[in-house]
N, C-alpha and C. Protein backbone atom coordinates (compact mmCIF):
# COMPACT_ATOMS: atom_id res chain seq x y z
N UNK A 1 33.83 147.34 102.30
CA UNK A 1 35.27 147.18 102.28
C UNK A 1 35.84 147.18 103.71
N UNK A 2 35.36 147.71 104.73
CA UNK A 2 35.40 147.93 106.02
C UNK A 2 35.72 146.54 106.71
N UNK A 3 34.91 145.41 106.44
CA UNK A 3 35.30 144.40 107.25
C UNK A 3 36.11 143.64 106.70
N UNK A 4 36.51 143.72 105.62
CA UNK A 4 37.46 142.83 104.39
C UNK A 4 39.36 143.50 105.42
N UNK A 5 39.18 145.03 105.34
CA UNK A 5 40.06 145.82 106.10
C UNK A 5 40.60 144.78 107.67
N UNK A 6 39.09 144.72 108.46
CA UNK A 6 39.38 144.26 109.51
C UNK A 6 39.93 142.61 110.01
N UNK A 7 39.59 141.88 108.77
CA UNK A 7 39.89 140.34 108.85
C UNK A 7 41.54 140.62 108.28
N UNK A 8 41.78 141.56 107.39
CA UNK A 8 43.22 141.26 106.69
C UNK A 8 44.57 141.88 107.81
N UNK A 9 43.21 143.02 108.78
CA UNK A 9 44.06 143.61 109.75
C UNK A 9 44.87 142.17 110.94
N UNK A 10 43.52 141.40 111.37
CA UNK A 10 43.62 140.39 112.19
C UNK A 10 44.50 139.34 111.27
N UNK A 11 44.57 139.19 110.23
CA UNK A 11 45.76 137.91 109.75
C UNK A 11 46.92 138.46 109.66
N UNK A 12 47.57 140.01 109.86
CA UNK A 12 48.65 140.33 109.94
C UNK A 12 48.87 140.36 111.70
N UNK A 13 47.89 140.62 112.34
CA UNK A 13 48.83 140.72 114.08
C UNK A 13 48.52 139.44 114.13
N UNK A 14 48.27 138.20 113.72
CA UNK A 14 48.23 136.77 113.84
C UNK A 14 49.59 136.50 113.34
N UNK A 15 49.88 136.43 112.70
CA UNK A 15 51.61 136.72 111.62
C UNK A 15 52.34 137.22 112.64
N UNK A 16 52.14 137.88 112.75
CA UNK A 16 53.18 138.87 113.73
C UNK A 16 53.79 138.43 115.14
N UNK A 17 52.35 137.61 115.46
CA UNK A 17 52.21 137.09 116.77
C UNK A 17 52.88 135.72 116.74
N UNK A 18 52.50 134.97 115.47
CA UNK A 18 53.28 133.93 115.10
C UNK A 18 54.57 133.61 114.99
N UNK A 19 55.19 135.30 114.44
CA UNK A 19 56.62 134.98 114.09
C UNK A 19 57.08 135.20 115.91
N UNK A 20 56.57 135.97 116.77
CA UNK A 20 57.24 136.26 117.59
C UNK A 20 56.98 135.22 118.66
N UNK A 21 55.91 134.54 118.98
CA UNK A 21 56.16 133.39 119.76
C UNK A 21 57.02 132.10 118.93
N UNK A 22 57.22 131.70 118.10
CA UNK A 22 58.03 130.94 117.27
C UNK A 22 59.59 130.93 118.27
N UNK A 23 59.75 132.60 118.23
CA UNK A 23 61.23 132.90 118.81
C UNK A 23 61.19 132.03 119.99
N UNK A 24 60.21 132.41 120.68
CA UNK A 24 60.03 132.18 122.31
C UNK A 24 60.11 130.69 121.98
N UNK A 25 59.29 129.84 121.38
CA UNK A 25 59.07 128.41 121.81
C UNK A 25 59.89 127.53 121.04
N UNK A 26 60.87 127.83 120.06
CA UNK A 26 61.79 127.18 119.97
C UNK A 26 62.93 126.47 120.85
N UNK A 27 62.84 127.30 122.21
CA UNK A 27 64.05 126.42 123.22
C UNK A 27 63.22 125.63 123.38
N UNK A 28 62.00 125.72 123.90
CA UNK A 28 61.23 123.92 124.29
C UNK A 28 61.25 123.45 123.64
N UNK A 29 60.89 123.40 121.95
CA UNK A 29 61.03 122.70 121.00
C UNK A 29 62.21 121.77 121.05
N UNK A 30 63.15 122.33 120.89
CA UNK A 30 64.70 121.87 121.07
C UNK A 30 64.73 121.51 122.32
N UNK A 31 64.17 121.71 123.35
CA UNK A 31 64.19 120.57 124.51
C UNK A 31 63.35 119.38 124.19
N UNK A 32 62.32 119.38 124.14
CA UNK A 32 61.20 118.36 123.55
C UNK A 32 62.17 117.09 122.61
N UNK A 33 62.38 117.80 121.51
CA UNK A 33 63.38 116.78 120.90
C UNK A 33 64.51 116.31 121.29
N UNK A 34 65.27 117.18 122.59
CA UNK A 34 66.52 116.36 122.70
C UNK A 34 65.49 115.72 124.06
N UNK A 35 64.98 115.60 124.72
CA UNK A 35 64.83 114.97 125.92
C UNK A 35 63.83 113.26 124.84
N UNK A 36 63.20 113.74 123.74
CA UNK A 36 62.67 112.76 122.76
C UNK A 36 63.93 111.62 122.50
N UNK A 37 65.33 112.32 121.89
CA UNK A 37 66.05 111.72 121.65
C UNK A 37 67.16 110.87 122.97
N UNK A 38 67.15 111.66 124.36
CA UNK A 38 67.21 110.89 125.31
C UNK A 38 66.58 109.44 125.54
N UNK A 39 65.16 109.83 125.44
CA UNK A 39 64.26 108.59 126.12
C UNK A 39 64.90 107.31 124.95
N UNK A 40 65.05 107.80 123.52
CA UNK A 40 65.34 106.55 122.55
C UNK A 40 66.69 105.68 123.44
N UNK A 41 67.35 106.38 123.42
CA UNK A 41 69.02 106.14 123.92
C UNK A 41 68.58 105.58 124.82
N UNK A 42 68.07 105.59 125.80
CA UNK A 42 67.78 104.55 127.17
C UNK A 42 67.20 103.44 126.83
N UNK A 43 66.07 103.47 125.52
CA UNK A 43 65.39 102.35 125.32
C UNK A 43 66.52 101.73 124.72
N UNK A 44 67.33 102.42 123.73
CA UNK A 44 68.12 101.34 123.27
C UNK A 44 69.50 100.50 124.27
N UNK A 45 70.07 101.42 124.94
CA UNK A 45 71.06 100.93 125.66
C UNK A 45 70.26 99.77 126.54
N UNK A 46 69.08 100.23 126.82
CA UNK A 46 68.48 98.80 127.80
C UNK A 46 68.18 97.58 126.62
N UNK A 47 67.76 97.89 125.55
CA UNK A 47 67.57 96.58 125.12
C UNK A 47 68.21 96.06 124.72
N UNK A 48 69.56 96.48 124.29
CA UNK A 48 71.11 95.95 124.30
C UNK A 48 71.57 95.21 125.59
N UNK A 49 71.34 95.85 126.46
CA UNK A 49 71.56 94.67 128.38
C UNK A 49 71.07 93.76 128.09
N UNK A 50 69.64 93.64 127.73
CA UNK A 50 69.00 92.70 127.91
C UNK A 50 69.01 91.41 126.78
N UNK A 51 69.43 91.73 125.44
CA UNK A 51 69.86 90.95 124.56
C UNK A 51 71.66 90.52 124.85
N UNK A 52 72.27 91.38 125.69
CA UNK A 52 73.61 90.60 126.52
C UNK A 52 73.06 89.45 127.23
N UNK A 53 72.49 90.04 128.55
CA UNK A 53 71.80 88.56 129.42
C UNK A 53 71.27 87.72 128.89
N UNK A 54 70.34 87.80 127.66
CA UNK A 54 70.02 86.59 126.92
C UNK A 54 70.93 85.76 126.56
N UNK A 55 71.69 86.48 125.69
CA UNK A 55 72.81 85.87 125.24
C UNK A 55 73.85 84.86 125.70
N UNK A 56 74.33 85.72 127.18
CA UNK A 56 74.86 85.19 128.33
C UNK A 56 74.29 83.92 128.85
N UNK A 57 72.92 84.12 129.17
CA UNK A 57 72.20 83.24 129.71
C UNK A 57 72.20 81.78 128.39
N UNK A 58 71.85 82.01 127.37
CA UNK A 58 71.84 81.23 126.21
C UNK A 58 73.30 80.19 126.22
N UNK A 59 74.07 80.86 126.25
CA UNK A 59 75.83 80.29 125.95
C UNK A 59 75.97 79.39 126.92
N UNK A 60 75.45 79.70 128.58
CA UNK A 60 76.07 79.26 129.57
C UNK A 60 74.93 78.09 129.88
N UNK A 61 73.97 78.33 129.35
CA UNK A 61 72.91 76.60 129.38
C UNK A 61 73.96 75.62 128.78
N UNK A 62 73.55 74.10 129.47
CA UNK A 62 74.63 73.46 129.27
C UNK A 62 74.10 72.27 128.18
N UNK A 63 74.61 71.27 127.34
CA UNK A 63 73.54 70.88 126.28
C UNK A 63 72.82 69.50 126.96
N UNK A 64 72.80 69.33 127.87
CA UNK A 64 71.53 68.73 128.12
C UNK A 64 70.34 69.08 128.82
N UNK A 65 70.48 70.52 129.17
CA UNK A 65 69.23 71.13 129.43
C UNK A 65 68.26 71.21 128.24
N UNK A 66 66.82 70.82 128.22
CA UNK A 66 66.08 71.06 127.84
C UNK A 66 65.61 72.38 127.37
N UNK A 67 65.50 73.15 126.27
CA UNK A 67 65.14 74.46 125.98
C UNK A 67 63.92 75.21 126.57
């Protein structure tokens, strides 16, 4: 019964240890995802420019240019 004792001892300070780094690594977490949700926002605002300049570029070809 002795080592049954010592594995159930080690899955409670694992628990324990779990709940208390959880505390700790939730601000990176929540950085991780907002700096995640940054990088989207850049990809999208740039590929919005760049479907403007197309666009731009598209309108202002004149119709006898060749495509």
């Amino acid at each position: 019964m002795k080592p049954v004792l010592g594995v159930a001892a080690t899955g409670v300070l694992a628990l324990l240890f779990w709940k208390i780094a959880v505390v700790f690594l939730l601000p990176f977490l929540g950085i991780a995802i907002g700096l995640a949700f940054l990088a989207v926002k850049v990809i999208v605002i740039g590929a919005m420019i760049a479907f403007a300049i197309w666009v731009a570029r598209r309108w202002s070809r004149s119709e006898g240019t060749p495509a």
